[in-house]
PDB file of N, CA and C in Angstrom:
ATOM      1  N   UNK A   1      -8.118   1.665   4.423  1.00  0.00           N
ATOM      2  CA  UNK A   1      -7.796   3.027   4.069  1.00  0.00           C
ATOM      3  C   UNK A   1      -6.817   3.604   5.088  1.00  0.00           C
ATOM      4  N   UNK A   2      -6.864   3.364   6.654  1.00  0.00           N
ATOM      5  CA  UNK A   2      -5.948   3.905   7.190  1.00  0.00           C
ATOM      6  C   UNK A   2      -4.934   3.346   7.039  1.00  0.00           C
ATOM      7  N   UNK A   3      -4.789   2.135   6.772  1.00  0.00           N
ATOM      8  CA  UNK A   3      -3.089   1.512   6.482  1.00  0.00           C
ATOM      9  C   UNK A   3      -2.423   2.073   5.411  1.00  0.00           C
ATOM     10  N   UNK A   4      -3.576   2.432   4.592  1.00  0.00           N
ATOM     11  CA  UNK A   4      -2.246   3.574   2.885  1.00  0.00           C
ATOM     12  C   UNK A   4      -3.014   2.663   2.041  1.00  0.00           C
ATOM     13  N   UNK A   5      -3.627   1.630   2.151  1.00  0.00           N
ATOM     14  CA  UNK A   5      -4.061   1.230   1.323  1.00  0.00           C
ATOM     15  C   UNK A   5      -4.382   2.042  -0.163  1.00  0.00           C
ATOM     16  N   UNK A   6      -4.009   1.334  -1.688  1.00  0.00           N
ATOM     17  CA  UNK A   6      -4.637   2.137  -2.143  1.00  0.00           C
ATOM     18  C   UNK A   6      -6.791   1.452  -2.682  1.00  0.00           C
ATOM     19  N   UNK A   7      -7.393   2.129  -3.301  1.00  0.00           N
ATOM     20  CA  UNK A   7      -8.495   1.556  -3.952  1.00  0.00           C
ATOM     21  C   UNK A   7      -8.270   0.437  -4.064  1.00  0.00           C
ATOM     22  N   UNK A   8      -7.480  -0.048  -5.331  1.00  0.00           N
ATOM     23  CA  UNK A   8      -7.136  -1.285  -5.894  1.00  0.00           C
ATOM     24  C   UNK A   8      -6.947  -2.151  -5.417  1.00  0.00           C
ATOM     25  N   UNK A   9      -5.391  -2.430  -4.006  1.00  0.00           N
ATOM     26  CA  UNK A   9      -5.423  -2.656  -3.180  1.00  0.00           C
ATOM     27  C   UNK A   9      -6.652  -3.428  -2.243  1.00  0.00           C
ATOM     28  N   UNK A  10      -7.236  -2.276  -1.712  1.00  0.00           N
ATOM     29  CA  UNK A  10      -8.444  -2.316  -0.500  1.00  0.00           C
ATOM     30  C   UNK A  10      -9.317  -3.743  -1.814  1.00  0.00           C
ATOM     31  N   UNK A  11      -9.840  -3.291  -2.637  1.00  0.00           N
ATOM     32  CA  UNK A  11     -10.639  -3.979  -3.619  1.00  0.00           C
ATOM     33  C   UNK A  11     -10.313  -5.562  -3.788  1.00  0.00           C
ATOM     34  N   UNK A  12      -8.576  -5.203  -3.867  1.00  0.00           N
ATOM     35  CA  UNK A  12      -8.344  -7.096  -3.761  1.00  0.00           C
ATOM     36  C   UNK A  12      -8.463  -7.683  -2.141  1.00  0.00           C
ATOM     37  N   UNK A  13      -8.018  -7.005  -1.780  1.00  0.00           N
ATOM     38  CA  UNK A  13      -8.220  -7.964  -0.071  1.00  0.00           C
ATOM     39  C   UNK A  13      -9.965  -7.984  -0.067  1.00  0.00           C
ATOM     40  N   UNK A  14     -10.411  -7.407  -0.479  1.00  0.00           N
ATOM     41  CA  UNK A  14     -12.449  -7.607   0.122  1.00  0.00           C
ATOM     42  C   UNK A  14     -12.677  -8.588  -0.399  1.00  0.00           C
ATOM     43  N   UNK A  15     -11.996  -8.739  -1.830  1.00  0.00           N
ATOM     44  CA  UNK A  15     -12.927  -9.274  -3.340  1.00  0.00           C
ATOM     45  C   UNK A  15     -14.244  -8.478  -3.819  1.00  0.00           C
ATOM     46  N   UNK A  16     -13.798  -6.714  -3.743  1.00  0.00           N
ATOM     47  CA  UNK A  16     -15.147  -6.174  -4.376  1.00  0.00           C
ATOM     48  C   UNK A  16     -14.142  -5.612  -5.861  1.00  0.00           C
ATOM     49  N   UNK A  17     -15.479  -4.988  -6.581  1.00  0.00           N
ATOM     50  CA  UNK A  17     -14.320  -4.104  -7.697  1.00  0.00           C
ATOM     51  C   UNK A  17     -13.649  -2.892  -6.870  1.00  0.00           C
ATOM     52  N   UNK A  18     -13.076  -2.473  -7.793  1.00  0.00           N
ATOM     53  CA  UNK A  18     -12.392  -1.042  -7.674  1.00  0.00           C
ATOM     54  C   UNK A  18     -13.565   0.096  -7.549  1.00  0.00           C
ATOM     55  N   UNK A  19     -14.416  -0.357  -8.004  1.00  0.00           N
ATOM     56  CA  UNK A  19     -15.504   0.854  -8.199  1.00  0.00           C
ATOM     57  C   UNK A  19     -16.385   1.299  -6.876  1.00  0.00           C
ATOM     58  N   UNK A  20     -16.786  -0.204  -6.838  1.00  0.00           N
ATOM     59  CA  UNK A  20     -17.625  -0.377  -4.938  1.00  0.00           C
ATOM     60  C   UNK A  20     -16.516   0.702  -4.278  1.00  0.00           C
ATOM     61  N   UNK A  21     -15.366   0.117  -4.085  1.00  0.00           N
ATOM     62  CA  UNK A  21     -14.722   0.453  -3.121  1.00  0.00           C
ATOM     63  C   UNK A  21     -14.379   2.572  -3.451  1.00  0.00           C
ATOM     64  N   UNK A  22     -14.315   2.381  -4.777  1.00  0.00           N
ATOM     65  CA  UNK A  22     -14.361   4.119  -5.166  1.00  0.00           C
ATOM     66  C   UNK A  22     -15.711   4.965  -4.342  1.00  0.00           C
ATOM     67  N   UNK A  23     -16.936   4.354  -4.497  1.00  0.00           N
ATOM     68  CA  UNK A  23     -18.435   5.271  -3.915  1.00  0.00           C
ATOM     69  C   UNK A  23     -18.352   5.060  -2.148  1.00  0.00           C
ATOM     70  N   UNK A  24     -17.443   3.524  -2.311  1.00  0.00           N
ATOM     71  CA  UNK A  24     -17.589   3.495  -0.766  1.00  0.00           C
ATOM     72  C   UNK A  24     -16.718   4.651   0.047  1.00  0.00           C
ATOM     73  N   UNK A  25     -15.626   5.058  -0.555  1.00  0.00           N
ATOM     74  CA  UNK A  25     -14.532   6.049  -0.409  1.00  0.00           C
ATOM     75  C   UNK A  25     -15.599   7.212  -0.091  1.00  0.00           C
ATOM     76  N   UNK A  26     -15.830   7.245  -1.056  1.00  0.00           N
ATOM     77  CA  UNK A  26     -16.720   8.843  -1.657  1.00  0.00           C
ATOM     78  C   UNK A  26     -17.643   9.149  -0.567  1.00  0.00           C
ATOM     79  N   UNK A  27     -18.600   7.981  -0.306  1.00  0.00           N
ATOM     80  CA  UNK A  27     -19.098   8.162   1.311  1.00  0.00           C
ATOM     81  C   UNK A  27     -18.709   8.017   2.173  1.00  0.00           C
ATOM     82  N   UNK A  28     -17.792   7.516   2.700  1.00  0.00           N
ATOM     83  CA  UNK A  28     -16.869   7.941   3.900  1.00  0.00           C
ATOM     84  C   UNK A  28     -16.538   9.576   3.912  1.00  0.00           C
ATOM     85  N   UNK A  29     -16.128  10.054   3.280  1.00  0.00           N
ATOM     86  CA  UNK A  29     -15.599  11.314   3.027  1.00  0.00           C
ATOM     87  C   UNK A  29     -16.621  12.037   2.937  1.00  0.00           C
ATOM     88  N   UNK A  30     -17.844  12.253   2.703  1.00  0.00           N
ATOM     89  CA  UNK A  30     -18.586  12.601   2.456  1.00  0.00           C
ATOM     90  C   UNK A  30     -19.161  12.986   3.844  1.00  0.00           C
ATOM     91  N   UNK A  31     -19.250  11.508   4.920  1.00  0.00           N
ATOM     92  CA  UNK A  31     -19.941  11.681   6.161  1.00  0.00           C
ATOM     93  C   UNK A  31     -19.251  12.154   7.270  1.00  0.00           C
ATOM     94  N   UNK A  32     -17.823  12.443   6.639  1.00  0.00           N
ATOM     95  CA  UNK A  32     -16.588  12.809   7.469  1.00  0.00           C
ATOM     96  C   UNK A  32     -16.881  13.900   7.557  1.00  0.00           C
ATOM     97  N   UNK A  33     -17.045  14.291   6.561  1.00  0.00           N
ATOM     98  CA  UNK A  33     -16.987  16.109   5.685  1.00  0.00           C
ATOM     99  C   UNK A  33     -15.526  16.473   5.471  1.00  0.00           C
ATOM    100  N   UNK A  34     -15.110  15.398   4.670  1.00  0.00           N
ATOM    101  CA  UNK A  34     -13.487  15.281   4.438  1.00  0.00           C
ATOM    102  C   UNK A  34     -13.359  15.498   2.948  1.00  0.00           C
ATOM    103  N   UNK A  35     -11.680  16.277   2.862  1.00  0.00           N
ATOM    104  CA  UNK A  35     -11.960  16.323   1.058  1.00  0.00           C
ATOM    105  C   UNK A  35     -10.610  15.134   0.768  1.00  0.00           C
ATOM    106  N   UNK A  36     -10.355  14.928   1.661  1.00  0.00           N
ATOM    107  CA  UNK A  36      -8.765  14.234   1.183  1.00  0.00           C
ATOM    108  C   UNK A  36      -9.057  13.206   2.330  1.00  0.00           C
ATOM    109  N   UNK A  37      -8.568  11.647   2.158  1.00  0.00           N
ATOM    110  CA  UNK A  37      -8.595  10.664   2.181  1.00  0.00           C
ATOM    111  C   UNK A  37      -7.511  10.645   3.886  1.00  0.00           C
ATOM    112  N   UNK A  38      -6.760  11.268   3.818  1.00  0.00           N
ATOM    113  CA  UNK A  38      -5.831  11.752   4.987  1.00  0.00           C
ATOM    114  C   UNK A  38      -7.007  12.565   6.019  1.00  0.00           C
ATOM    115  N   UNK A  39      -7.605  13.274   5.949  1.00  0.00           N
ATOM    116  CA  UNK A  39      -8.801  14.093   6.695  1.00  0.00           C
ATOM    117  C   UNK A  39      -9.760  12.772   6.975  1.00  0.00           C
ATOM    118  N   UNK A  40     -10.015  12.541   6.179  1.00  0.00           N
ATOM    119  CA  UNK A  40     -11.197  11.173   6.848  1.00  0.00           C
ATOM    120  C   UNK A  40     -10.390  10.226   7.645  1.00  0.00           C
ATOM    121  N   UNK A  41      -9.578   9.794   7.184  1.00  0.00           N
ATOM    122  CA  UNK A  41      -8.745   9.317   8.625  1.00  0.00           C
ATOM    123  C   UNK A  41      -8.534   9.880   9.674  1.00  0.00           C
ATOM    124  N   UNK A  42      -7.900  10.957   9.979  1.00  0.00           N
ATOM    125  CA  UNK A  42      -7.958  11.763  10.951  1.00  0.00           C
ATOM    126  C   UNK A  42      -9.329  12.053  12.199  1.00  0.00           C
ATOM    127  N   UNK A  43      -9.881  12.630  10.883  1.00  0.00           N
ATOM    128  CA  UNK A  43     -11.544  12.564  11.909  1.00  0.00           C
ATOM    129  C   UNK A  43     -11.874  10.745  12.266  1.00  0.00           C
ATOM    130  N   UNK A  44     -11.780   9.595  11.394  1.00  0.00           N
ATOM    131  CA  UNK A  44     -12.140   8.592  12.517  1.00  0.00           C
ATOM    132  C   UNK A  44     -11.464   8.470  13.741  1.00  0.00           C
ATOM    133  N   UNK A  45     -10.425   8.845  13.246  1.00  0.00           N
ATOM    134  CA  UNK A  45      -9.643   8.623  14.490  1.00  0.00           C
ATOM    135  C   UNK A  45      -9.491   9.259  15.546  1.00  0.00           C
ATOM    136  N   UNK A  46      -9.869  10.490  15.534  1.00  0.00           N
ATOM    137  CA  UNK A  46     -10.875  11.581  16.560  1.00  0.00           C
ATOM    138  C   UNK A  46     -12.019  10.873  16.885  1.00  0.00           C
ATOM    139  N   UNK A  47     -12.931  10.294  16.082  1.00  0.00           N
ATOM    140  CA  UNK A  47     -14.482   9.966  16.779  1.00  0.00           C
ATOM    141  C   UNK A  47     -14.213   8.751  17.269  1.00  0.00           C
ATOM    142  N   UNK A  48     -12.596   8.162  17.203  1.00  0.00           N
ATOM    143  CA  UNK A  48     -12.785   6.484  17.910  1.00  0.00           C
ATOM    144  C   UNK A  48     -13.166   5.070  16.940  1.00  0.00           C
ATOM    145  N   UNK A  49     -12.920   5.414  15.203  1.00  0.00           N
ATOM    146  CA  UNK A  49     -14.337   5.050  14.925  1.00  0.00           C
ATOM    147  C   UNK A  49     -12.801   3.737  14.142  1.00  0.00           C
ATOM    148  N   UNK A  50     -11.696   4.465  14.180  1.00  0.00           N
ATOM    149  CA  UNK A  50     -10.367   3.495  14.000  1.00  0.00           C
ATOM    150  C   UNK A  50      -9.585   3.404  14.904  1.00  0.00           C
ATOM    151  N   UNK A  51      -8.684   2.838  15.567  1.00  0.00           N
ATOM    152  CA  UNK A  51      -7.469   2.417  16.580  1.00  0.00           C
ATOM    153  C   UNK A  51      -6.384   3.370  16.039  1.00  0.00           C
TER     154      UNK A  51
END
């Protein structure tokens, strides 16, 4: 996700569906308290939690 990845993307490099990777999104953001995908990056990268 921080590289720009999109869903689809992220989904083929794991080998999960698109969908996993959609709820997995959804909770990230969620535990961020992020509404946009750009904000949850940001905050990991405040808590250390990405390079």
């Amino acid at each position: 996700m921080a590289e720009g990845l999109s869903n689809q993307e992220i989904a083929g490099v794991l080998f999960l569906s698109e969908s996993t990777i959609k709820t997995h999104v959804s909770n990230i953001l969620f535990k961020l308290d992020a509404k946009r995908r750009t904000q949850a990056i940001q905050a990991a990268k405040q808590l250390k939690i990405v390079p």
